[in-house]
Protein backbone atom coordinates (compact mmCIF):
# COMPACT_ATOMS: atom_id res chain seq x y z
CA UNK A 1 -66.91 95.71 -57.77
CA UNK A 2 -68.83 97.04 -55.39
CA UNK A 3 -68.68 95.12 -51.47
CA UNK A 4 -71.44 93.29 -49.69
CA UNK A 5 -72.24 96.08 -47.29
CA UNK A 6 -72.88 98.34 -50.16
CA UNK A 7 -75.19 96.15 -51.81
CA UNK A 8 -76.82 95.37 -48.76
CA UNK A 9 -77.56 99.26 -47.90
CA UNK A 10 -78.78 99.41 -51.56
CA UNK A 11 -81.31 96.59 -50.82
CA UNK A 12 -82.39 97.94 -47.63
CA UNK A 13 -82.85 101.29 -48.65
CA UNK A 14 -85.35 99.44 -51.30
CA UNK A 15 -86.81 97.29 -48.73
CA UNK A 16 -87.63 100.83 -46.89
CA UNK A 17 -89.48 102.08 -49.95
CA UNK A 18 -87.69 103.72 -51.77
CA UNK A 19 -87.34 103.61 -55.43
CA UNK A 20 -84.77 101.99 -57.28
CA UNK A 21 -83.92 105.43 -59.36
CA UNK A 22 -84.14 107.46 -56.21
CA UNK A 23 -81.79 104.86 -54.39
CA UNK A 24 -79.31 105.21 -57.89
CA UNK A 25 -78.48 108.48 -57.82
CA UNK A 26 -78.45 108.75 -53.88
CA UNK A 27 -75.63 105.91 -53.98
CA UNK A 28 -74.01 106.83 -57.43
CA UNK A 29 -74.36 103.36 -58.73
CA UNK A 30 -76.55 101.98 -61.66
CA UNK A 31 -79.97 100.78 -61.46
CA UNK A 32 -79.09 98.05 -63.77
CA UNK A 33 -76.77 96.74 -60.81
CA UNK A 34 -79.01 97.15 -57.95
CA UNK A 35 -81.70 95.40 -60.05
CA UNK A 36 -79.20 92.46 -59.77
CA UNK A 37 -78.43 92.54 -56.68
CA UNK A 38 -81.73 91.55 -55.76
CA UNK A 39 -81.21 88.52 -57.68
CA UNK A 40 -77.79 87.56 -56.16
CA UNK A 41 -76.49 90.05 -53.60
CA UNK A 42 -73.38 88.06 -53.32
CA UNK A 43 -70.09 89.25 -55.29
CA UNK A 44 -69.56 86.93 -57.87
CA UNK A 45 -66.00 85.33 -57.70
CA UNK A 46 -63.19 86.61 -59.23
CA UNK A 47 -61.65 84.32 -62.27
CA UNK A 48 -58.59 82.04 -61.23
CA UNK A 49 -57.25 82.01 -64.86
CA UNK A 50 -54.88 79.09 -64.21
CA UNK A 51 -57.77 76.53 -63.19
CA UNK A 52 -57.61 74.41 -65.85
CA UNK A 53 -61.22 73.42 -67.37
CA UNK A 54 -62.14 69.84 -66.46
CA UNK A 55 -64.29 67.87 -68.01
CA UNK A 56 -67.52 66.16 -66.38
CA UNK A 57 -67.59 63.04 -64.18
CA UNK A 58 -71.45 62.68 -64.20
CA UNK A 59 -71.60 61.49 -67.71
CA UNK A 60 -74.99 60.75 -67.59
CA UNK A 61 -76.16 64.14 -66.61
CA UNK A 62 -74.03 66.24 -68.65
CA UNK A 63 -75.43 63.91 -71.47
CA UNK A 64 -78.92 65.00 -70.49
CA UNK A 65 -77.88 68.62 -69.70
CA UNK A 66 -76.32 68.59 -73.51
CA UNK A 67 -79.60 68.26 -74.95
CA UNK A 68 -81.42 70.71 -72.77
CA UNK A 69 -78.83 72.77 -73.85
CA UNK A 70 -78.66 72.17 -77.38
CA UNK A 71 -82.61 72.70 -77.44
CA UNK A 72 -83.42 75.91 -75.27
CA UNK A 73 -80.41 76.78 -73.51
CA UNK A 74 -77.74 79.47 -73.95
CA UNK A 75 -74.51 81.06 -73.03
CA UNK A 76 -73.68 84.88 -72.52
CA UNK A 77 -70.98 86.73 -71.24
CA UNK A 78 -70.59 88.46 -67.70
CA UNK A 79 -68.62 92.04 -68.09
CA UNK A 80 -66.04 90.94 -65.77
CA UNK A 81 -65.48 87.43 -66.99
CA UNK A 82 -66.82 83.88 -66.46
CA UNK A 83 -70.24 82.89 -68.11
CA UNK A 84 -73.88 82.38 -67.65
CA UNK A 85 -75.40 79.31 -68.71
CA UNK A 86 -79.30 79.32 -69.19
CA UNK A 87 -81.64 76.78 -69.94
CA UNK A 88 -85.71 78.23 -70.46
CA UNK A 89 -88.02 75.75 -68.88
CA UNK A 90 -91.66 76.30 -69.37
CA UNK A 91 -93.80 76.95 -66.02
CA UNK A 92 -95.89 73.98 -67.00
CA UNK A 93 -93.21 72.04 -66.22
CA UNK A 94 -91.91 71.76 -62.58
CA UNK A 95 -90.51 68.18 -62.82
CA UNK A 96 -88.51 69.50 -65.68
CA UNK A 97 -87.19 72.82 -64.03
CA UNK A 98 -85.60 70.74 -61.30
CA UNK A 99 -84.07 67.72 -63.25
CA UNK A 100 -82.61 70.71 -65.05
CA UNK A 101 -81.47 72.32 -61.93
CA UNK A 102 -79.81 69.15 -60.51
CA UNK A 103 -78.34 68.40 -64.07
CA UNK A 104 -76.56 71.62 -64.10
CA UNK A 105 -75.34 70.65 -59.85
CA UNK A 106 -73.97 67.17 -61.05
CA UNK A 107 -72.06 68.87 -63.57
CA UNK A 108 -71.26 71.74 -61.75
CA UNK A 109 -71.01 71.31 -58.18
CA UNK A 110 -69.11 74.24 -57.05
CA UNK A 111 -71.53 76.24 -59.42
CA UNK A 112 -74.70 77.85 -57.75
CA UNK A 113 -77.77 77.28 -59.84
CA UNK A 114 -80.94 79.84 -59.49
CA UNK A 115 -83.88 79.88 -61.39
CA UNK A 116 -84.92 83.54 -62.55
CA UNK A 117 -89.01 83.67 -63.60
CA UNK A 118 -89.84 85.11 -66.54
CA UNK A 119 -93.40 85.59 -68.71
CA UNK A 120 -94.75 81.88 -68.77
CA UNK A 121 -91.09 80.23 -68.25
CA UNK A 122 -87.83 80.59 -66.18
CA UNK A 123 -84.40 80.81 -66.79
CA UNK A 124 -82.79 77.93 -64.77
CA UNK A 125 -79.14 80.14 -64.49
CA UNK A 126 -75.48 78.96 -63.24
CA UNK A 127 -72.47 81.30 -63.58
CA UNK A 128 -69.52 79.72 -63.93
CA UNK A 129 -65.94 79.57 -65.46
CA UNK A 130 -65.99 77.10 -67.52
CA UNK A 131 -69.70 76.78 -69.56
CA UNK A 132 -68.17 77.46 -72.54
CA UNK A 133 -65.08 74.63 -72.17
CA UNK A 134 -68.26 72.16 -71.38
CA UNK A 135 -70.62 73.19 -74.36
CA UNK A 136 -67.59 74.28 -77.39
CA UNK A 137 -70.58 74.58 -79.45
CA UNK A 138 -71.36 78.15 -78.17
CA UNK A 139 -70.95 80.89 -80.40
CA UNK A 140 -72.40 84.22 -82.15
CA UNK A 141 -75.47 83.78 -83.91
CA UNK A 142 -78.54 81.55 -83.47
CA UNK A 143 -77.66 77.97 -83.27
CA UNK A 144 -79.54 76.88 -86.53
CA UNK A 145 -77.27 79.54 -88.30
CA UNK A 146 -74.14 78.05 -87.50
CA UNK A 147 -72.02 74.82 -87.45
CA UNK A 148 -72.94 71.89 -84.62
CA UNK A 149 -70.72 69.14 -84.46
CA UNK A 150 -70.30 67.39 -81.01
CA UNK A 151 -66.39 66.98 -80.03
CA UNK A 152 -64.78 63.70 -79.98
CA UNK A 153 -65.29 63.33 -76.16
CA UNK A 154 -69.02 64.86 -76.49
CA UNK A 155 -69.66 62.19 -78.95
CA UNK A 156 -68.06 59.58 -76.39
CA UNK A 157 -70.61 60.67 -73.41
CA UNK A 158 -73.34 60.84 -75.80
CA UNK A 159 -72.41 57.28 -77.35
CA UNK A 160 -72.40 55.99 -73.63
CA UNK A 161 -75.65 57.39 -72.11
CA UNK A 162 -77.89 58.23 -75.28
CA UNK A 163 -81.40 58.10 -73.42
CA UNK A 164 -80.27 60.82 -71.44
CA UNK A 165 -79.38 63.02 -74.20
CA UNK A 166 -82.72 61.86 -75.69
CA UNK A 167 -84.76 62.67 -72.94
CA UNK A 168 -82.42 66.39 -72.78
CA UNK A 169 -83.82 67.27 -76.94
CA UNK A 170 -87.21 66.10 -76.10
CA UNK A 171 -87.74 67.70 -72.42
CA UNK A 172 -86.36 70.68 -74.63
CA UNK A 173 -87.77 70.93 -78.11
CA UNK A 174 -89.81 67.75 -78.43
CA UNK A 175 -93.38 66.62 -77.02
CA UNK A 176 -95.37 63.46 -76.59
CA UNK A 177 -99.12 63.84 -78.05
CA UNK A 178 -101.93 61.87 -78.64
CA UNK A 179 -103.20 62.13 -82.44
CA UNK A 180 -106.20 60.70 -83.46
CA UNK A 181 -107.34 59.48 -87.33
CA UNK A 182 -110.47 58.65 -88.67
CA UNK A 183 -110.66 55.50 -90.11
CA UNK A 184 -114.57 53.22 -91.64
CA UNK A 185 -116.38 56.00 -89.43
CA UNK A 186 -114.33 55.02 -86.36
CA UNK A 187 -112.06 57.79 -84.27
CA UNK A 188 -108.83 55.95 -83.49
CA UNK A 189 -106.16 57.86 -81.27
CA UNK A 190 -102.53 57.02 -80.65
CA UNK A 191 -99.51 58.37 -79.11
CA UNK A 192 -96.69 59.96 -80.73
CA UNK A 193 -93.74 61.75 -80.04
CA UNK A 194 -92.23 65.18 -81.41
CA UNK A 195 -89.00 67.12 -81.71
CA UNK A 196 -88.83 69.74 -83.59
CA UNK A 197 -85.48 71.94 -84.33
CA UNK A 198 -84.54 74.63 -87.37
CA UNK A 199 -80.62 73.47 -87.23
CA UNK A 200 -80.12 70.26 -89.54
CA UNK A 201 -77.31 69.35 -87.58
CA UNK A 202 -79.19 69.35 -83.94
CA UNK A 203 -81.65 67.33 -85.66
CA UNK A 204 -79.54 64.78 -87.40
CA UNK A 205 -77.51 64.46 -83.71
CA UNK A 206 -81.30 63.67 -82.40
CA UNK A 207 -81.81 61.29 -85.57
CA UNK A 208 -78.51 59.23 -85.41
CA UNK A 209 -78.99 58.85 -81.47
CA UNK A 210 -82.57 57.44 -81.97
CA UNK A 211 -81.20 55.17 -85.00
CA UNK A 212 -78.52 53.41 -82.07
CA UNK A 213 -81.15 53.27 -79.22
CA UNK A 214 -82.92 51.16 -82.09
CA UNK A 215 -86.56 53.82 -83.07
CA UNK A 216 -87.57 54.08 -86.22
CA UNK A 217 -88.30 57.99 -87.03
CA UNK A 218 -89.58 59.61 -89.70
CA UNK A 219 -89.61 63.62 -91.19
CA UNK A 220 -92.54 65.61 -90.99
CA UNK A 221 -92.50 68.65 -92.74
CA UNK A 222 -94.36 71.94 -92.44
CA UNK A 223 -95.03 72.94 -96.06
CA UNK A 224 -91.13 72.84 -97.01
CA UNK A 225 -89.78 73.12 -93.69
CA UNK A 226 -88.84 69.36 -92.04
CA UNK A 227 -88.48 70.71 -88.96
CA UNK A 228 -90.14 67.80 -87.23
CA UNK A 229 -89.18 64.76 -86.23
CA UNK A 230 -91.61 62.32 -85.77
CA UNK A 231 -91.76 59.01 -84.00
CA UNK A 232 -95.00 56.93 -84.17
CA UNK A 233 -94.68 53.37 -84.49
CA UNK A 234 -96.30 51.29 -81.56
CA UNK A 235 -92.92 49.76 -80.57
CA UNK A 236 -90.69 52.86 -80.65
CA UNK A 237 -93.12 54.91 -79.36
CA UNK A 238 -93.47 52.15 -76.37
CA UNK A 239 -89.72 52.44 -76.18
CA UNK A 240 -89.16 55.80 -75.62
CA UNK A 241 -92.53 55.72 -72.80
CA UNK A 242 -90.05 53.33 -70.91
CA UNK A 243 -87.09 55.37 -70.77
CA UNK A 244 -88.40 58.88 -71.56
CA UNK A 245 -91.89 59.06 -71.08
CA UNK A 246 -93.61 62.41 -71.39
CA UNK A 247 -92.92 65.79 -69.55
CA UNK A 248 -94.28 66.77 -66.51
């Protein structure tokens, strides 16, 4: 662990030009943690082992954060303990990248959140102590090659505020589009809305959720694949355009 001051003279010595191998070797510490630093140049805190994990109080936006997570998001380890939680928001997205950002604040509020910019999306980041208490369903492996089965008191905040989980699987993996048939010589177009997951459990959790809000879905495969969900009827697609409505 390596104090402030150091990682301060590391950055300035970078600020002055130099480069970040030639600053490495001068100092004796990695590149890999310099590079770092100039994403957070604060120490992250140490783990208090006995604070017990508690569970959220904004049910409503841990129920929307749950399906952002769920769709694009992830956890990894930090070498020295605690978790990152990350949740890949598409640049063409802004309004999306910070209701994710405030999500993860409601849930979190001692957690900082920072948003790292990658190729064409970001990575909107928290560490924290306790991301893997709040989302069990982390684990080795891609999701859609293992087990997902919401706990008891998942299913409880999901039960209670399922247009914000909704709107958390559709900011993630879904879409609203306009398709458009041909029908007597005549183009008509109409809205519709997507999600589209490989695991068969995230996508029955998506199905039995829109089944209690009361919308109609139906599969749409890709040759053998039914990857998609799809929800085009005029009423349910009216329904979830009043409490979802497209991304933006």
């Amino acid at each position: 662990m390596y104090d402030l001051a150091t990682r301060r003279q590391a950055l300035s010595l970078l600020d002055d030009g130099r480069s970040l191998n030639a600053v490495s070797k001068e100092m004796g510490i990695s590149r890999a943690a310099i590079r770092s630093w100039r994403v957070r140049v604060e120490p992250l805190p140490r783990l208090n082992q006995s604070q017990p994990c508690t569970r959220p109080t904004d049910w409503a936006a841990y129920s929307y954060l749950l399906g952002l997570y769920l769709g694009d998001g992830c956890i990894s380890s930090h070498p020295k303990g605690g978790h990152y939680l990350r949740i890949a928001c598409a640049d063409a997205w802004p309004g999306l990248i910070e209701q994710c950002r405030a999500a993860i604040l409601a849930v979190r509020p001692a957690d900082k959140v920072y948003v790292l910019q990658r190729q064409g999306c970001v990575n909107v980041t928290s560490y924290g102590r306790h991301w893997t208490c709040l989302f069990p369903q982390h684990g080795p492996g891609k999701k859609h090659e293992r087990r997902i089965v919401l706990e008891d008191w998942q299913q409880e905040i999901v039960d209670a505020h399922p247009w914000e989980f909704l709107r958390g699987l559709i900011h993630s993996d879904g879409c609203r589009v306009t398709n458009w048939t041909v029908r007597n010589g005549k183009r008509y177009e109409y809205p519709r809305y997507f999600f589209t997951n490989k695991s068969d459990d995230i996508r029955k959790l998506c199905t039995d959720t829109l089944a209690k809000v009361g919308v109609r879905w139906t599969v749409l495969a890709r040759g053998s694949d039914p990857f998609n969900i799809s929800i085009a009827r005029k009423d349910c697609v009216a329904l979830m355009d009043a409490r979802i409505g497209p991304k933006y």
